[in-house]
N, C-alpha and C. Protein backbone atom coordinates (compact mmCIF):
# COMPACT_ATOMS: atom_id res chain seq x y z
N UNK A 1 5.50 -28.25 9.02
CA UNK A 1 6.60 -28.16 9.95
C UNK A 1 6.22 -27.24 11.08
N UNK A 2 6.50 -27.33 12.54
CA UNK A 2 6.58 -26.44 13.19
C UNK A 2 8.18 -25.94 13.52
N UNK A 3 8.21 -24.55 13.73
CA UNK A 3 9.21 -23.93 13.99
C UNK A 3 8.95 -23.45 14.87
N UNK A 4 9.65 -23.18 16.05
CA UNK A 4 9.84 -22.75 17.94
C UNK A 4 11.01 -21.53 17.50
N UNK A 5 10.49 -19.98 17.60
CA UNK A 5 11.29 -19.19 17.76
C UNK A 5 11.52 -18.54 18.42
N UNK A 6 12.63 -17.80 19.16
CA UNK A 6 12.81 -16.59 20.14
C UNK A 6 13.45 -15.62 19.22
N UNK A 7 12.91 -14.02 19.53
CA UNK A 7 14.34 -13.06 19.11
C UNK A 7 14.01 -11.88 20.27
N UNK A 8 15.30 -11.83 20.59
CA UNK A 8 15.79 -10.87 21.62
C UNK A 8 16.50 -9.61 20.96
N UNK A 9 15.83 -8.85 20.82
CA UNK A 9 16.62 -7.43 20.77
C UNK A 9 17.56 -6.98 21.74
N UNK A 10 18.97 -6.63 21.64
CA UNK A 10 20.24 -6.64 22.18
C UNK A 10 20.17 -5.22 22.03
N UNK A 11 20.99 -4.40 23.01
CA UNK A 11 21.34 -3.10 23.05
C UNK A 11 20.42 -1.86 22.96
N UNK A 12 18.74 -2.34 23.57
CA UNK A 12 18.08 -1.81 23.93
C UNK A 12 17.78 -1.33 25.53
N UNK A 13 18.45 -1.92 26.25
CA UNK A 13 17.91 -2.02 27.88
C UNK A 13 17.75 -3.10 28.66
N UNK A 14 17.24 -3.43 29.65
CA UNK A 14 16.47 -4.15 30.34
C UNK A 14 15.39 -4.53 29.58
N UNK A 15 14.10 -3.48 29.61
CA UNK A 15 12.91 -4.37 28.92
C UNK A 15 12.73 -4.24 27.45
N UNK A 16 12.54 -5.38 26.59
CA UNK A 16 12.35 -5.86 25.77
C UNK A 16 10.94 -6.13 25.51
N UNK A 17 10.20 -6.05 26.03
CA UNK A 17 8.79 -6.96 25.83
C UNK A 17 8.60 -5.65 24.33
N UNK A 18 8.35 -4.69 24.64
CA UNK A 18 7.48 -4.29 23.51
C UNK A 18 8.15 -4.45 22.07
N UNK A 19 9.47 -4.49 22.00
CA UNK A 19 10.14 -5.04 20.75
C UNK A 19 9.74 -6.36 20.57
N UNK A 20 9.50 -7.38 21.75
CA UNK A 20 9.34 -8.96 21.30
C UNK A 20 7.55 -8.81 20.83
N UNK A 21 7.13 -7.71 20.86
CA UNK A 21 5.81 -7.59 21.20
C UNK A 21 5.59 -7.31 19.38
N UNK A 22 6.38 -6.78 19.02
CA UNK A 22 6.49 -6.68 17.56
C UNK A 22 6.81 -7.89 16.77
N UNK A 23 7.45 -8.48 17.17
CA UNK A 23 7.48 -10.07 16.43
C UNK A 23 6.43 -10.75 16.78
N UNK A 24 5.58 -10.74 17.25
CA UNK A 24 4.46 -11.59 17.59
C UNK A 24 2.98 -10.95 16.78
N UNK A 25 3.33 -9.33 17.00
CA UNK A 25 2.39 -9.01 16.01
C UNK A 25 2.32 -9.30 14.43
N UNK A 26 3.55 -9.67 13.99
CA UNK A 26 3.81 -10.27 12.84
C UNK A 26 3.46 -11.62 12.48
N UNK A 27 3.43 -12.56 13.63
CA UNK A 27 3.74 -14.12 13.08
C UNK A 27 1.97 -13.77 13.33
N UNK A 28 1.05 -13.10 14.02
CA UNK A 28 -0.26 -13.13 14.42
C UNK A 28 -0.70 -12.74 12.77
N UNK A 29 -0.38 -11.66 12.44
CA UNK A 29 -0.40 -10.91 11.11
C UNK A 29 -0.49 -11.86 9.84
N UNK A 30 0.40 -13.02 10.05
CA UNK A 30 0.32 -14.22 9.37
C UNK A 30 -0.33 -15.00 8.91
N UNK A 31 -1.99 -15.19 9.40
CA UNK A 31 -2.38 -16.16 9.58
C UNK A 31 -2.31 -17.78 9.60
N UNK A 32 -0.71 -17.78 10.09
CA UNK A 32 -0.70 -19.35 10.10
C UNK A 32 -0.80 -19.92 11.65
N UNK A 33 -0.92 -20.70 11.56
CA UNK A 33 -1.51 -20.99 13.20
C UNK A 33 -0.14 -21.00 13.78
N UNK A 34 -0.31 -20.50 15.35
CA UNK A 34 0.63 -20.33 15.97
C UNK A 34 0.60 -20.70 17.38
N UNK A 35 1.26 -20.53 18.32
CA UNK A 35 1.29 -19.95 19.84
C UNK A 35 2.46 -19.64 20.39
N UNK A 36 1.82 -18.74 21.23
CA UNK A 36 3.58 -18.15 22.23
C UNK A 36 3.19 -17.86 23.27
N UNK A 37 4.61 -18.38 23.72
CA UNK A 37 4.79 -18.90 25.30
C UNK A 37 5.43 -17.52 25.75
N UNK A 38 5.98 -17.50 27.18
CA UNK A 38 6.95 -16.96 27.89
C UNK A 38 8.03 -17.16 27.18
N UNK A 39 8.86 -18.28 26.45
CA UNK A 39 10.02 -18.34 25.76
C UNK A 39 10.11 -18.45 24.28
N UNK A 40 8.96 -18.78 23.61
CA UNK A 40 9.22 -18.93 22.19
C UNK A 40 7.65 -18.76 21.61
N UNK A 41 7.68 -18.29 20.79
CA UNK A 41 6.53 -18.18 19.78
C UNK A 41 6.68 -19.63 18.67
N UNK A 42 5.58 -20.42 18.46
CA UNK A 42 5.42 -21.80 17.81
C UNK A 42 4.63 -21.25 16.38
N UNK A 43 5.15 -21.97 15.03
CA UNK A 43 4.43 -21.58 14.23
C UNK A 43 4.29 -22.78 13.09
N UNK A 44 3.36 -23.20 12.93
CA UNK A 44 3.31 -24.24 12.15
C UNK A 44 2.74 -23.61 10.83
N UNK A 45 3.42 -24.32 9.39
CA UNK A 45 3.13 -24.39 7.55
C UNK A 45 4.28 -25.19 7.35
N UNK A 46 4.24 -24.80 5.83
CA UNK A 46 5.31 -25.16 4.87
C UNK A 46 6.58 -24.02 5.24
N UNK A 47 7.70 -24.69 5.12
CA UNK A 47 9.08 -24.29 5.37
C UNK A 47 8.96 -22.34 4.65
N UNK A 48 9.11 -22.37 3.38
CA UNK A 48 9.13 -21.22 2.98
C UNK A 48 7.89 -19.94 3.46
N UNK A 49 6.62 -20.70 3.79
CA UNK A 49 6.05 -19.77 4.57
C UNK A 49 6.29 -19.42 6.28
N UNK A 50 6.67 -20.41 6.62
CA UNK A 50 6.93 -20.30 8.15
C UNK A 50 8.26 -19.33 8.27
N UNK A 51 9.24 -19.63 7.37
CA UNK A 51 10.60 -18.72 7.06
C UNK A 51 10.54 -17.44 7.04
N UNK A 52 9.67 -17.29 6.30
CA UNK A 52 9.38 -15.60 5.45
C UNK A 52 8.54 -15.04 7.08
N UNK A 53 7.95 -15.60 8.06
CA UNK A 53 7.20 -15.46 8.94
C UNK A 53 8.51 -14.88 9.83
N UNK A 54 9.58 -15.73 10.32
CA UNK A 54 10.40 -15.72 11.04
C UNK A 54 11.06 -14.44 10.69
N UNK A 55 11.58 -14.50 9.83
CA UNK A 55 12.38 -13.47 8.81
C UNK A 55 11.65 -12.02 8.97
N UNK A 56 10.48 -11.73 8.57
CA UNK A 56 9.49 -10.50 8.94
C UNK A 56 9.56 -10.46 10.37
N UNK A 57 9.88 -11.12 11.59
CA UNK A 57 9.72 -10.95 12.66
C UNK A 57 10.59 -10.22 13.35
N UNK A 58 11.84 -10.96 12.56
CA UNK A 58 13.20 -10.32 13.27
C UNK A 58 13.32 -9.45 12.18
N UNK A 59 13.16 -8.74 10.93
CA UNK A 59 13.51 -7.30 10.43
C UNK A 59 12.52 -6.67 11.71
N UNK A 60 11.10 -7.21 11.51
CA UNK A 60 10.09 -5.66 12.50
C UNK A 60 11.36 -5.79 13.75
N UNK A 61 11.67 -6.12 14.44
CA UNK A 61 12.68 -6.21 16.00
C UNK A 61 14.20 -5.45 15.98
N UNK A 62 14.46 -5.92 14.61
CA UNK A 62 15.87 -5.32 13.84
C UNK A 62 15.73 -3.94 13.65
N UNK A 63 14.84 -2.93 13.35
CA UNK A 63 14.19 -1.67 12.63
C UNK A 63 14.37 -1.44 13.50
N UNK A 64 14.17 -2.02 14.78
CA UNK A 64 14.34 -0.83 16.14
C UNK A 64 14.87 -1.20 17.17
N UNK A 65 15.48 -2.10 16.79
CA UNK A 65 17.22 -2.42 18.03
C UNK A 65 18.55 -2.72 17.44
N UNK A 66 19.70 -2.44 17.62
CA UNK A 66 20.80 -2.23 16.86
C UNK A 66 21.24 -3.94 16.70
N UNK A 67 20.92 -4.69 16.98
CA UNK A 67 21.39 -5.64 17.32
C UNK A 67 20.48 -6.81 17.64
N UNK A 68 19.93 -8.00 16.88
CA UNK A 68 18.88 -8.87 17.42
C UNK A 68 19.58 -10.48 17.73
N UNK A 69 18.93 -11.07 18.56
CA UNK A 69 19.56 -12.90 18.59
C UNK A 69 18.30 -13.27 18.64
N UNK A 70 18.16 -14.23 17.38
CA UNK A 70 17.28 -15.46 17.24
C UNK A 70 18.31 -16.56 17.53
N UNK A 71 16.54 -17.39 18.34
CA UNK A 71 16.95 -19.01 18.12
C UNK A 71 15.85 -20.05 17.42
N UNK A 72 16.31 -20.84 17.26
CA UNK A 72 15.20 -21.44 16.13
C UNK A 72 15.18 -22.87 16.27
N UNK A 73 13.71 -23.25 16.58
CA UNK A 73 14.32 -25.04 16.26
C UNK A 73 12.72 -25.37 15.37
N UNK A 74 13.21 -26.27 14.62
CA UNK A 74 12.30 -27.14 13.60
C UNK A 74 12.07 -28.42 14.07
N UNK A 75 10.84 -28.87 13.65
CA UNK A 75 10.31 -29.79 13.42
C UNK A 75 9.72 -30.06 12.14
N UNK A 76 10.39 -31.05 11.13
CA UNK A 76 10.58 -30.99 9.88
C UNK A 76 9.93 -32.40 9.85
N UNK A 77 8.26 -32.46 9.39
CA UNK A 77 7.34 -33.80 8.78
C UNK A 77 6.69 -33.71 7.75
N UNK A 78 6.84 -33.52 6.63
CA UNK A 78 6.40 -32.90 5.57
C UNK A 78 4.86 -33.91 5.35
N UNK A 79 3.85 -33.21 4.69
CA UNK A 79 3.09 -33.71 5.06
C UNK A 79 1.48 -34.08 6.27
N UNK A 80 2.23 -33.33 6.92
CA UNK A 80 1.32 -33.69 8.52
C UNK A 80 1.42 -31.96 8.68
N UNK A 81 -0.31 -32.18 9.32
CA UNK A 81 -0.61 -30.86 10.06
C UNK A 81 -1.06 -31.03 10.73
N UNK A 82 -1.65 -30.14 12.07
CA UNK A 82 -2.17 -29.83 12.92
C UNK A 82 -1.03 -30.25 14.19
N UNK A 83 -0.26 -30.57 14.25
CA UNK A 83 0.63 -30.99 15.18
C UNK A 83 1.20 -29.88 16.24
N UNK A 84 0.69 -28.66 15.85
CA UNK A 84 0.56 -27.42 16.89
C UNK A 84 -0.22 -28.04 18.29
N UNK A 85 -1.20 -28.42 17.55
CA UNK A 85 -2.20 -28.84 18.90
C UNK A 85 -2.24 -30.37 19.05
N UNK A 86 -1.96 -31.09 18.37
CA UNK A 86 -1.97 -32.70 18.28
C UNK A 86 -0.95 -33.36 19.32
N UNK A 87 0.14 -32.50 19.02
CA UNK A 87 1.08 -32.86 20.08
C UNK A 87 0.95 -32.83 21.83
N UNK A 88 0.61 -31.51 21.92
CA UNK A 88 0.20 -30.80 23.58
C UNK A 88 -1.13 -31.97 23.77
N UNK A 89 -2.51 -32.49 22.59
CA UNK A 89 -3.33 -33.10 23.38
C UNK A 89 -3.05 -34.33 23.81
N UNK A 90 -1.78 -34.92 22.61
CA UNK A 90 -0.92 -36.54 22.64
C UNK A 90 -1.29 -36.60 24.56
N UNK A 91 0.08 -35.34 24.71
CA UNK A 91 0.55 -35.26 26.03
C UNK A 91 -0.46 -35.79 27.55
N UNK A 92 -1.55 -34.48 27.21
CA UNK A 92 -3.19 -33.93 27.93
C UNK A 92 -3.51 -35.60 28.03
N UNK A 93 -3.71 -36.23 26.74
CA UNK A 93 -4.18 -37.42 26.86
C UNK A 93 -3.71 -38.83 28.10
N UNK A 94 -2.79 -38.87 27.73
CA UNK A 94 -1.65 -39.67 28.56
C UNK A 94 -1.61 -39.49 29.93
N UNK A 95 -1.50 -37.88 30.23
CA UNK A 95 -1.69 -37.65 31.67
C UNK A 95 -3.24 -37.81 32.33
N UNK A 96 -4.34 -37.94 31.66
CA UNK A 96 -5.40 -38.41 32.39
C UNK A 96 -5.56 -40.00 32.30
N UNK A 97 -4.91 -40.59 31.98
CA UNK A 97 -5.29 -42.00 32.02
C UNK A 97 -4.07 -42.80 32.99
């Protein structure tokens, strides 16, 4: 499955990066393959490992902002991997031809 997450630490300020900077050191910490964007960090496994990934992301963010908002979306194919990168080359592909 891949899972597309954001978490925003609330009632810290204006900048956020180094709290979001802590959830990323986590899903990295992971070793499950990943990437992150400007808006969401991507993480592809099995449901209960990708979960426990998410979950460790927003406690490290939670520990040090009173207040966090995740958003979350799935892509649920049980079965199939590599679709982190399979998908973006689908795309790559299509647009050169």
């Amino acid at each position: 499955m891949l899972v597309a997450f954001s978490v925003t630490p609330l009632g810290v300020g204006d900048s956020v990066g180094d709290l979001v900077a802590e959830a990323v050191r986590v899903v990295r910490a992971s070793g499950l393959p990943h990437r992150t964007d400007a808006m969401f960090t991507t993480v592809e496994g099995e449901w209960d490992e990708v979960m426990a990934v998410v979950k460790a992301a927003v406690d490290a963010v939670a520990a040090k902002a009173p207040r966090v908002s995740v958003s979350i979306k799935a892509d649920v194919r049980p079965g199939v991997t590599g679709a982190l990168t399979a998908k973006v080359e689908h795309i790559e592909r299509v647009l050169r031809e």
